[in-house]
N, C-alpha and C. Protein backbone atom coordinates (compact mmCIF):
# COMPACT_ATOMS: atom_id res chain seq x y z
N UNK A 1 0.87 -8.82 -12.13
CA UNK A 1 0.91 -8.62 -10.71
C UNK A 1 -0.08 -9.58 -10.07
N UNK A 2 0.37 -10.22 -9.19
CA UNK A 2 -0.35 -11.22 -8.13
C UNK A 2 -0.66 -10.81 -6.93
N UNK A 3 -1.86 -10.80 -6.72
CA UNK A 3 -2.56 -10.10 -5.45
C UNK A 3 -3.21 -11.16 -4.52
N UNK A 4 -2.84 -11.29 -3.37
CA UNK A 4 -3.27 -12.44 -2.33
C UNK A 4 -4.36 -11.70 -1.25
N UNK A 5 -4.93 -11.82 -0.43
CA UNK A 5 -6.48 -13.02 -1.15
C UNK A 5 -6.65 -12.76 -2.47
N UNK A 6 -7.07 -13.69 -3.20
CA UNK A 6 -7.62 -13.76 -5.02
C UNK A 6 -9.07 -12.72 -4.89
N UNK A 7 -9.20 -11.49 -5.70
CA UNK A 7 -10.05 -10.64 -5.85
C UNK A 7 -11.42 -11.44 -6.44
N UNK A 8 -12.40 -11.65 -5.84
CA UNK A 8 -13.73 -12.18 -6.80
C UNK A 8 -14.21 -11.73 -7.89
N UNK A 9 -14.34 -12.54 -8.77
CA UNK A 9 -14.72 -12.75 -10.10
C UNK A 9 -15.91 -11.44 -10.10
N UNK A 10 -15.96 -10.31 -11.30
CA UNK A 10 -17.34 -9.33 -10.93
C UNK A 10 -18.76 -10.08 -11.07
N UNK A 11 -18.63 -11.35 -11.77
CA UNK A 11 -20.20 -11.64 -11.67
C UNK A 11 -19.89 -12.63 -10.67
N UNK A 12 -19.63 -12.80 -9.80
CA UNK A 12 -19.74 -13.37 -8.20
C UNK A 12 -20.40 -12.29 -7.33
N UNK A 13 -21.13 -12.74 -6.21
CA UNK A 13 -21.69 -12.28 -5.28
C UNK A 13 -20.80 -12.22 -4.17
N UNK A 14 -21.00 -11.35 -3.40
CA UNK A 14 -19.80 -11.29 -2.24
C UNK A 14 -20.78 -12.17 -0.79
N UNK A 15 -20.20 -12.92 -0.35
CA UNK A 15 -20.99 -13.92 0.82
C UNK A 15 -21.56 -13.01 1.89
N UNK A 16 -22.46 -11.72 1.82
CA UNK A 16 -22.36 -11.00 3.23
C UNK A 16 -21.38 -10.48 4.00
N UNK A 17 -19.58 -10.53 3.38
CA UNK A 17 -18.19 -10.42 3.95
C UNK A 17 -17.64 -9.15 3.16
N UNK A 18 -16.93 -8.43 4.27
CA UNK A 18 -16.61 -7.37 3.16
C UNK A 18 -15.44 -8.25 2.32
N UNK A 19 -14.98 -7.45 1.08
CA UNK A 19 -14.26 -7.90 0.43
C UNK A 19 -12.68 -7.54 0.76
N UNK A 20 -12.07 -8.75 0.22
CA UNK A 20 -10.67 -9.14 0.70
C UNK A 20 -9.47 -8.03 0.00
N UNK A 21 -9.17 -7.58 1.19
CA UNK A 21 -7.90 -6.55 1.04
C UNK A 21 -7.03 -6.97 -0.16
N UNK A 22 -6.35 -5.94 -1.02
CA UNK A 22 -5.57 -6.41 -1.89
C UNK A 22 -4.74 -5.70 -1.69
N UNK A 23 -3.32 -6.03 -1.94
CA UNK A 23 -2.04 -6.72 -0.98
C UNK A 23 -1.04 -6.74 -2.25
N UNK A 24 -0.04 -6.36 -1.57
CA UNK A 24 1.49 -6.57 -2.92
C UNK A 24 2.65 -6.79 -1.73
N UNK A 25 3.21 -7.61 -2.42
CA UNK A 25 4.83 -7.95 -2.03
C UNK A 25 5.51 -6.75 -1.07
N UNK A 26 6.22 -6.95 -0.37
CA UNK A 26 7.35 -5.82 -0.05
C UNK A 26 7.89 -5.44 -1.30
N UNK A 27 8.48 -5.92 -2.34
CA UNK A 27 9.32 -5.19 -3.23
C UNK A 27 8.20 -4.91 -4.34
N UNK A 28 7.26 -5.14 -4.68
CA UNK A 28 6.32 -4.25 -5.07
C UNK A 28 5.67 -2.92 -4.78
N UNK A 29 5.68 -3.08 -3.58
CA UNK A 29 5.40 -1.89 -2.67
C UNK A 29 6.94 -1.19 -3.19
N UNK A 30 7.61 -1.08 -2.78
CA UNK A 30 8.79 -0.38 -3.39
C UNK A 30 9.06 -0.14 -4.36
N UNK A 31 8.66 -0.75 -5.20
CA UNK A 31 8.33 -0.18 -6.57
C UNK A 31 7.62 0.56 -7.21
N UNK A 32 6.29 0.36 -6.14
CA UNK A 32 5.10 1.62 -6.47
C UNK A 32 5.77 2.30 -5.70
N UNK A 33 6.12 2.80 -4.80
CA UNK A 33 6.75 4.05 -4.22
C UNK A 33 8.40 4.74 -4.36
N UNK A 34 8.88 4.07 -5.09
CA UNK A 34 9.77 4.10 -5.69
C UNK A 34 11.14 4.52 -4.83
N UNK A 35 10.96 3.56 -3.95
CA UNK A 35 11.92 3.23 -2.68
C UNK A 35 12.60 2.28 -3.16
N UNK A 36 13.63 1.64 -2.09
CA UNK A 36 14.27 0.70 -1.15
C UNK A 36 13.38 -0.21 -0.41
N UNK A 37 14.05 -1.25 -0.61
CA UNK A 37 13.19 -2.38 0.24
C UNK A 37 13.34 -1.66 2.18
N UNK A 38 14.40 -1.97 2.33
CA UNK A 38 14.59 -1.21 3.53
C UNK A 38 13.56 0.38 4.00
N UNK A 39 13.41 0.84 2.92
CA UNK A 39 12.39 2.06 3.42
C UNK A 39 11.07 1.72 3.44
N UNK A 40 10.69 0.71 2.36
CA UNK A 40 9.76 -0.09 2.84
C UNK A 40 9.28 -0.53 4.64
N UNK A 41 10.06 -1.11 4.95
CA UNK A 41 10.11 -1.57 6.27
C UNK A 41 10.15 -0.67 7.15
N UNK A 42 11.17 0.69 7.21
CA UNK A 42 10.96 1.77 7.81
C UNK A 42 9.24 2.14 8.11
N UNK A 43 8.61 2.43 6.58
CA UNK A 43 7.25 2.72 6.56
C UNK A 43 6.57 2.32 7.47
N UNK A 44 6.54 1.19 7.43
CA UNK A 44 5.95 -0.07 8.23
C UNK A 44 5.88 -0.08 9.39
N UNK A 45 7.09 0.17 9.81
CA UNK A 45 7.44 0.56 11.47
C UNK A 45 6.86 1.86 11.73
N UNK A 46 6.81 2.65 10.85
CA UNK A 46 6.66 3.55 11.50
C UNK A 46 5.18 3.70 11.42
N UNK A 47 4.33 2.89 11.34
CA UNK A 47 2.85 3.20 11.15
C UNK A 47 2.21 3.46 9.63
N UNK A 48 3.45 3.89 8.79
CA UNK A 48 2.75 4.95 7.34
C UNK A 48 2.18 3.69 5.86
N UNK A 49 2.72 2.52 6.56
CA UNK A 49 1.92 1.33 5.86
C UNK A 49 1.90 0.07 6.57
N UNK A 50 0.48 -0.17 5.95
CA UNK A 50 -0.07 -1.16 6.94
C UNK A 50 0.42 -2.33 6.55
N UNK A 51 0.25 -3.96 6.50
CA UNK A 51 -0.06 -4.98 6.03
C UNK A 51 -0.15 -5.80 6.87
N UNK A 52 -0.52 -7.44 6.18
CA UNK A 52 -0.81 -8.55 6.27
C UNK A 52 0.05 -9.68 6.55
N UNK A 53 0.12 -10.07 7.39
CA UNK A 53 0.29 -12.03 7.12
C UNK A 53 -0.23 -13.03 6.54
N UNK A 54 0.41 -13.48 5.68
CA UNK A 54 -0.05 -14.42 4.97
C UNK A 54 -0.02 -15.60 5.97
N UNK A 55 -0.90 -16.54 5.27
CA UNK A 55 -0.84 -18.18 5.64
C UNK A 55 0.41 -19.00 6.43
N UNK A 56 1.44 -18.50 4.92
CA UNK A 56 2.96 -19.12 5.01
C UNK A 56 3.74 -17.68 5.72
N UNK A 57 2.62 -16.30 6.47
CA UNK A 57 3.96 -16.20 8.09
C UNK A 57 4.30 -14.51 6.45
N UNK A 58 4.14 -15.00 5.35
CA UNK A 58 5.20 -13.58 4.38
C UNK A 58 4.41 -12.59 4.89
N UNK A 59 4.60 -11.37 4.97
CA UNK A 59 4.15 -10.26 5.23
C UNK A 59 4.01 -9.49 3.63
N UNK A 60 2.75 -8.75 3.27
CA UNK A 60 2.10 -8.06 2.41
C UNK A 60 1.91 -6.48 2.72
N UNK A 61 1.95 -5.62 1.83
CA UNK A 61 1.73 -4.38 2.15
C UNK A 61 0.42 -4.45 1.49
N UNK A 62 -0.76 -3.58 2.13
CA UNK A 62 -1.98 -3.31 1.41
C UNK A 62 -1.72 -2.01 0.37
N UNK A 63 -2.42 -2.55 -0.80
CA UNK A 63 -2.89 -1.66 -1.49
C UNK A 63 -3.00 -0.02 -1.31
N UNK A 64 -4.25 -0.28 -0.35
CA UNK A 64 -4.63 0.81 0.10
C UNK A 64 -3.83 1.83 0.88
N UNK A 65 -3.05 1.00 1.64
CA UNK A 65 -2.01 2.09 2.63
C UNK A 65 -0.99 2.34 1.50
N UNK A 66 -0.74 2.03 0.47
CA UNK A 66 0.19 2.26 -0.20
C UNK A 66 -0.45 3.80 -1.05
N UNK A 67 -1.57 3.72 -1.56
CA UNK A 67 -2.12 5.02 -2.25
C UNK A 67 -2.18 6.01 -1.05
N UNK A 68 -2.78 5.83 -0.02
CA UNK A 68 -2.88 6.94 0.92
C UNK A 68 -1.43 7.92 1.10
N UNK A 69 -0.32 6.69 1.03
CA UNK A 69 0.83 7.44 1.44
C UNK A 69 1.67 8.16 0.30
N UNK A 70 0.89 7.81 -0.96
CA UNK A 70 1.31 8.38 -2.12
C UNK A 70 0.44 9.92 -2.17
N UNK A 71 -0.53 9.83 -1.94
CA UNK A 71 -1.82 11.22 -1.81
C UNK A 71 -0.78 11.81 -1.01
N UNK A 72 -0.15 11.64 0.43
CA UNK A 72 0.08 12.40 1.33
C UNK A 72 1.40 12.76 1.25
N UNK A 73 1.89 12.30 0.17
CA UNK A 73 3.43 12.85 -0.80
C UNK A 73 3.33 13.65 -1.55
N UNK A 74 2.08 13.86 -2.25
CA UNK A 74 1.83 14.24 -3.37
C UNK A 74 1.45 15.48 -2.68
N UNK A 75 0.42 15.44 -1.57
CA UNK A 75 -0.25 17.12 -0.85
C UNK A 75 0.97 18.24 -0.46
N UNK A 76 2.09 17.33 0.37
CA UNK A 76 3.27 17.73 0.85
C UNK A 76 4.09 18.40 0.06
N UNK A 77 4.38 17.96 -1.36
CA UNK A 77 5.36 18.62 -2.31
C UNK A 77 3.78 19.22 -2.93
N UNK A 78 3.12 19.62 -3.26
CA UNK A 78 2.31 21.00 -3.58
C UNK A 78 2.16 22.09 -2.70
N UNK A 79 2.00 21.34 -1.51
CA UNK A 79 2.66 22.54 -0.39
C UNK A 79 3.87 23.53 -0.29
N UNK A 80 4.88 22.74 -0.82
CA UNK A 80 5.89 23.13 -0.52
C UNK A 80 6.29 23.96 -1.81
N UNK A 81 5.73 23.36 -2.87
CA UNK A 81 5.71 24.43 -4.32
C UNK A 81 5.29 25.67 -3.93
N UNK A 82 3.96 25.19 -3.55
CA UNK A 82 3.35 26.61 -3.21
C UNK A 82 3.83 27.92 -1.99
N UNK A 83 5.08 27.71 -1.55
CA UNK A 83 5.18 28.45 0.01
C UNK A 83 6.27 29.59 -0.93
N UNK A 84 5.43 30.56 -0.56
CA UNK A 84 6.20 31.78 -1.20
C UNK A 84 7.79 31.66 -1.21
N UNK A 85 7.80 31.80 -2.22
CA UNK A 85 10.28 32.32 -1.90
C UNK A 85 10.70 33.39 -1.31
N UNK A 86 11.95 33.34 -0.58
CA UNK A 86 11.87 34.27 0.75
C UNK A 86 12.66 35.52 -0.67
């Protein structure tokens, strides 16, 4: 897996900058969430993942919005396990 910005080396020092978001493809992202490219994009629109522009204009999903929205899948169906049967 190829992650854009390039993650710094651990024995590098970080320049005073926080460190650079790490980022996957649209169809990576769909793969960790185990979608459709198209629901991908839904996401997107609809606020529930963030991303990036690259250099060359491609658009990236972050990392991070990608786990959050997996946590908040994951809370939802334990919820719903848990709701008594009528």
């Amino acid at each position: 897996m190829v992650y854009w910005p390039p993650v710094t080396k651990p024995d590098e020092e970080p320049r005073g900058e926080q460190p650079p978001a790490r980022s996957v493809f649209i169809n990576e992202a769909a793969s960790l969430l185990g979608v459709s490219r198209r629901t991908v994009y839904y996401r997107i629109r609809e606020g529930q993942l963030r991303t990036v522009r690259t250099r060359c204009g491609s658009q990236r999903v972050l990392i991070e919005s990608v786990e959050a929205l997996l946590r908040a899948e994951m809370a939802a169906r334990l919820r719903r396990a848990q709701r008594p049967s009528r």
